[in-house]
N, C-alpha and C. Protein backbone atom coordinates (compact mmCIF):
# COMPACT_ATOMS: atom_id res chain seq x y z
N UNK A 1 169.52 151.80 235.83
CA UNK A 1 170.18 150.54 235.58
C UNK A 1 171.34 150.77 234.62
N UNK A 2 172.57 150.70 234.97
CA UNK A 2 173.57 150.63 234.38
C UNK A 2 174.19 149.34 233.67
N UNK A 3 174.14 149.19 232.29
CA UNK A 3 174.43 148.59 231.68
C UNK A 3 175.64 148.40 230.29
N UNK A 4 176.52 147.47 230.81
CA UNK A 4 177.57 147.97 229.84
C UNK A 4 178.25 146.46 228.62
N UNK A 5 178.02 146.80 227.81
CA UNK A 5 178.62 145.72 227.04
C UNK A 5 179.80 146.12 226.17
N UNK A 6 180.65 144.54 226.06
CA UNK A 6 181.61 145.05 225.33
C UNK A 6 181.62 144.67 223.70
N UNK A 7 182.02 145.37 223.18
CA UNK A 7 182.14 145.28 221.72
C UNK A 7 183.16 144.49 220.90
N UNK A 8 183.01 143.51 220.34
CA UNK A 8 184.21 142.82 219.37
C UNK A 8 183.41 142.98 218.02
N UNK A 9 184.66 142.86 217.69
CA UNK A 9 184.93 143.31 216.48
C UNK A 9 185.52 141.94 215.65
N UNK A 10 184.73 141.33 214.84
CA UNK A 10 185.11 139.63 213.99
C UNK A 10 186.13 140.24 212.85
N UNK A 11 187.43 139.35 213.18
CA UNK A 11 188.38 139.87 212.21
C UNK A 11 188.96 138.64 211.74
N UNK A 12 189.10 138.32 210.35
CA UNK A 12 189.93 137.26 209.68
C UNK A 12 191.40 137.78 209.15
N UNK A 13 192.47 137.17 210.04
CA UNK A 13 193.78 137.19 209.45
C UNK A 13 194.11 136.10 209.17
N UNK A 14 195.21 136.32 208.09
CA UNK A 14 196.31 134.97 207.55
C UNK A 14 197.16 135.06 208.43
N UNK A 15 198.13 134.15 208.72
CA UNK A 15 199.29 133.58 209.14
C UNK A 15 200.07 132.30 208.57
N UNK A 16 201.29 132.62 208.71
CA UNK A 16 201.79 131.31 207.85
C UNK A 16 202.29 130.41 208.58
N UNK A 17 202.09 129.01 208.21
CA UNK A 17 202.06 127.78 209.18
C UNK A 17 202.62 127.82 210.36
N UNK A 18 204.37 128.52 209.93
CA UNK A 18 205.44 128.54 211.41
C UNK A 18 204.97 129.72 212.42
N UNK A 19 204.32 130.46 211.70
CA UNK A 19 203.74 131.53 213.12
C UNK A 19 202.47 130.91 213.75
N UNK A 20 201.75 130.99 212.76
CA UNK A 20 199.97 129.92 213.35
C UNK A 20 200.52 129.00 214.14
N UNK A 21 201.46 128.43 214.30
CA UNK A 21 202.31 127.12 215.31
C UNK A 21 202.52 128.16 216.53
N UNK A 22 203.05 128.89 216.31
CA UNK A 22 204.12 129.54 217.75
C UNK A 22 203.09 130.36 218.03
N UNK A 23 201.65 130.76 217.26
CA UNK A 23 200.63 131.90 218.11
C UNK A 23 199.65 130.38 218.59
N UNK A 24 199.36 129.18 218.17
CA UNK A 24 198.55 128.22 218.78
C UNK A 24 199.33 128.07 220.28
N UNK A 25 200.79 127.41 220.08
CA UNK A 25 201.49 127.00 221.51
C UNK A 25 201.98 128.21 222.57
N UNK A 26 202.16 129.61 222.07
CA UNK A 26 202.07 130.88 222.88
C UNK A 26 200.31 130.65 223.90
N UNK A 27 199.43 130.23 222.70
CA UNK A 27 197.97 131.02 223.62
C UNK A 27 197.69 129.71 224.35
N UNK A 28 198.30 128.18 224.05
CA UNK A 28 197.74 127.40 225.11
C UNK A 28 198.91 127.55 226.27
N UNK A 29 200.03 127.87 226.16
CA UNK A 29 200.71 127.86 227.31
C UNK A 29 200.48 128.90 228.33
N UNK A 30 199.65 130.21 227.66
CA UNK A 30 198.94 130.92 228.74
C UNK A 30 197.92 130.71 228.81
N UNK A 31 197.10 130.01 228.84
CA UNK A 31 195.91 129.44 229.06
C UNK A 31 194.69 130.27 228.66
N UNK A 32 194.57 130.55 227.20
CA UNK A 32 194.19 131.63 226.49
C UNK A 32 193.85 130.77 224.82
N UNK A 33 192.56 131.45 225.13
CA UNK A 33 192.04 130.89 223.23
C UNK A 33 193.38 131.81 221.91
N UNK A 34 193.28 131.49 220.96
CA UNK A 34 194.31 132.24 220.50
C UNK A 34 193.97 133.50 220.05
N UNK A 35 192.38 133.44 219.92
CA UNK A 35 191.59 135.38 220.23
C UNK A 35 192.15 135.60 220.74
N UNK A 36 192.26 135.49 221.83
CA UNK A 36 192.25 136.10 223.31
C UNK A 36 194.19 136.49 223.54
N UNK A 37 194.62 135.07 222.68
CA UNK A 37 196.19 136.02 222.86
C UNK A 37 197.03 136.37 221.80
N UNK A 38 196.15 136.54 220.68
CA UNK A 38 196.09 138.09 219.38
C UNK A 38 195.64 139.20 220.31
N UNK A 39 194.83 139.38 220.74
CA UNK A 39 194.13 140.28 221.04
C UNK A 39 194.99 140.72 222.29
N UNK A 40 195.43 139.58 223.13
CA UNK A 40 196.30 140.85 224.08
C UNK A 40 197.83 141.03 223.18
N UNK A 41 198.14 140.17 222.73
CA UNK A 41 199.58 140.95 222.06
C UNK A 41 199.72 141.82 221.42
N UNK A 42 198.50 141.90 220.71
CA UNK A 42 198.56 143.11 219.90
C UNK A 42 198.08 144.60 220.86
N UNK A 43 197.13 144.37 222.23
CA UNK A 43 197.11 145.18 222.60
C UNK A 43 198.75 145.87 223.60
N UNK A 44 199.23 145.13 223.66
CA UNK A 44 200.57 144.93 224.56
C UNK A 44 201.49 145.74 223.76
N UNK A 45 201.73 145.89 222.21
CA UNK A 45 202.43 145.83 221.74
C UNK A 45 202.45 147.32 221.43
N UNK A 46 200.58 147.74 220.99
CA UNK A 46 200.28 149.47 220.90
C UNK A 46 200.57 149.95 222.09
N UNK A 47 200.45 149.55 223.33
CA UNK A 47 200.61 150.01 224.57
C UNK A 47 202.13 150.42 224.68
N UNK A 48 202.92 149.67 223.85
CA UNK A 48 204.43 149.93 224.71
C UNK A 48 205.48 150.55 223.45
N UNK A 49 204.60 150.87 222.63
CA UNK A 49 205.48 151.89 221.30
C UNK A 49 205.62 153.38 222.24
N UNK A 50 206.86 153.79 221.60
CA UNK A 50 207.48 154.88 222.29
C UNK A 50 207.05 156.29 221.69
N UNK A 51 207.03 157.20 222.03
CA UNK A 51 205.98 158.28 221.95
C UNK A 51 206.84 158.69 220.89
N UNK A 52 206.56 159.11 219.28
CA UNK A 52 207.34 159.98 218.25
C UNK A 52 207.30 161.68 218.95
N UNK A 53 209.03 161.72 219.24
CA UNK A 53 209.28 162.88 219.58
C UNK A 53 209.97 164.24 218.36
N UNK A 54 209.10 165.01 218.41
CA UNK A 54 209.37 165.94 217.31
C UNK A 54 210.81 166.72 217.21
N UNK A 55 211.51 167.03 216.58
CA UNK A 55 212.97 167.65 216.67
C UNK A 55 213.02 168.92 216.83
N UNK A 56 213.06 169.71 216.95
CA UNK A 56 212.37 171.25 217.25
C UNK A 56 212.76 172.21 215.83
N UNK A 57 211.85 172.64 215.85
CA UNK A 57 212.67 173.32 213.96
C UNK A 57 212.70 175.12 214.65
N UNK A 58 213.22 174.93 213.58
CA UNK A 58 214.07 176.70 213.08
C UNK A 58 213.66 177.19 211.67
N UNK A 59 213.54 178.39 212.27
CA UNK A 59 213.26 178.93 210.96
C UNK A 59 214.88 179.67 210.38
N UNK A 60 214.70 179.23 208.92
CA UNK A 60 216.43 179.66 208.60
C UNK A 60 215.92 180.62 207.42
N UNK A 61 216.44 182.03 207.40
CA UNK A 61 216.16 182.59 206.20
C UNK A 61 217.41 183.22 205.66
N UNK A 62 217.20 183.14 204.25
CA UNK A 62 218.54 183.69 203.79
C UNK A 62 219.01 185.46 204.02
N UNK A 63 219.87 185.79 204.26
CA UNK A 63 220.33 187.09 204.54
C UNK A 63 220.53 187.10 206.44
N UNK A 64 219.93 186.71 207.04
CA UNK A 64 219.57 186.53 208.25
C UNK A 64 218.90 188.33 209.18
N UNK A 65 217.57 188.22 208.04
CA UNK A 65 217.32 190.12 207.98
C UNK A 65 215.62 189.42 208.49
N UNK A 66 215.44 187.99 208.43
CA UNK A 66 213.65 187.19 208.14
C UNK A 66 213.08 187.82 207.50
N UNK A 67 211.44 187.36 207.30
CA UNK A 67 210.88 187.53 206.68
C UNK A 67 210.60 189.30 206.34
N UNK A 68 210.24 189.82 204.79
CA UNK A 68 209.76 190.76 204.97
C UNK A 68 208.63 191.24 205.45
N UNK A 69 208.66 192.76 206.19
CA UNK A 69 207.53 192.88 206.77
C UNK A 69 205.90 192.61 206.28
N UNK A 70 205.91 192.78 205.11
CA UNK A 70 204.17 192.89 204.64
C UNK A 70 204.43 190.94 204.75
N UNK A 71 204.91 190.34 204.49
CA UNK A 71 204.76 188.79 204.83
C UNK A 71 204.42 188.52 205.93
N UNK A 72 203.02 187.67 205.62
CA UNK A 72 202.57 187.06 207.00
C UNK A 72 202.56 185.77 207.63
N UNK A 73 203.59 185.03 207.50
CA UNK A 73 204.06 183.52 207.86
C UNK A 73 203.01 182.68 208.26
N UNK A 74 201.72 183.37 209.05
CA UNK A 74 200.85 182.63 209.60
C UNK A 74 199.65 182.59 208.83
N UNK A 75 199.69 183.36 207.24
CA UNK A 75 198.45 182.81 206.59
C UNK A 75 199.30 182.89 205.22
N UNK A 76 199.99 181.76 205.15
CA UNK A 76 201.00 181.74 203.55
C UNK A 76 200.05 181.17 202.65
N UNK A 77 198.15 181.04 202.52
CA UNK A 77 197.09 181.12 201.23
C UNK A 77 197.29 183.11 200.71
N UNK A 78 197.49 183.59 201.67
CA UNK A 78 196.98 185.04 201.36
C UNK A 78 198.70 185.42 200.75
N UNK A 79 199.80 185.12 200.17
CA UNK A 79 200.25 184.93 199.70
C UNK A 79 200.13 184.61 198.30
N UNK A 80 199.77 183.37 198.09
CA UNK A 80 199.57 182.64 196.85
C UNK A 80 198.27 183.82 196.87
N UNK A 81 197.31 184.33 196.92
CA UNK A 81 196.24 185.04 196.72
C UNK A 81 197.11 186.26 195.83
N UNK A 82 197.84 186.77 197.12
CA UNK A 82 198.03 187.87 196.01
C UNK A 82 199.53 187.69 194.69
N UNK A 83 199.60 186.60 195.10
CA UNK A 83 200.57 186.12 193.62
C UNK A 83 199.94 185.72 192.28
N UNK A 84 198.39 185.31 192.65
CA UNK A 84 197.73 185.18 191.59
C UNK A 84 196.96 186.33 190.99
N UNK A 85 196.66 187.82 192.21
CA UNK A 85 196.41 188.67 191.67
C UNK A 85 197.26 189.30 191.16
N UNK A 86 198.72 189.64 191.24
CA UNK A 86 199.85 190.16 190.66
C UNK A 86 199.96 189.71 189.06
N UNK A 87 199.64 187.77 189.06
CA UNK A 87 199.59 187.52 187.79
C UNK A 87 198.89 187.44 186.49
N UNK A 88 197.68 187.26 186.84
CA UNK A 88 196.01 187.06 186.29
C UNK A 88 195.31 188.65 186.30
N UNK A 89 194.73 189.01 187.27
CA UNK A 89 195.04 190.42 187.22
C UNK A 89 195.41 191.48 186.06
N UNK A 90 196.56 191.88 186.16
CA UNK A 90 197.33 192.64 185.40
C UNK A 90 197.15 192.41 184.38
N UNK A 91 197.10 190.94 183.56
CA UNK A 91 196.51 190.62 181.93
C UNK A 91 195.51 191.62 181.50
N UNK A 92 193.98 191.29 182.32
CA UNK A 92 193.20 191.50 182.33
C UNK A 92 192.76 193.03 181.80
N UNK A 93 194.10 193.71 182.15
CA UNK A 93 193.75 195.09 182.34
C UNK A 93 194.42 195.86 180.70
């Protein structure tokens, strides 16, 4: 037996008089409780935002020679690791 229910979710928003007016006469002119047309405008609205497109990056290094070899770009903690053994370290001794 397949059984499926749907889930709401009870949410209290404010609105100020001149919108609570234009979201009451929006949801009776579509023949819609005004749940019902919060709930699709707002779903309407996530639906039709435009996808954030990333800019493509570059890596820019000075000299134009990149990184030195013992540098490993893809684990820059093991870096700071051995910058703290270079500094702390050496006291010690």
């Amino acid at each position: 037996m397949n059984m499926s229910y749907a889930v709401h979710m009870r949410t209290t928003i404010s609105l100020d008089d001149r919108l609570a007016m234009q979201v009451r006469r929006e949801a009776t002119a579509q023949c819609l409780s005004v749940s019902a047309f919060i709930a699709k405008t707002l779903d309407d609205a996530i639906k039709r935002r435009e996808p954030v497109l990333n800019k493509p990056f570059r890596l820019v290094t000075v000299g134009g020679g990149g990184p030195l070899p013992a540098i490993d770009l893809d684990r820059p903690r093991a870096l700071e690791a051995d910058d703290d053994e270079l500094r702390f370290v050496s006291r010690d001794r």
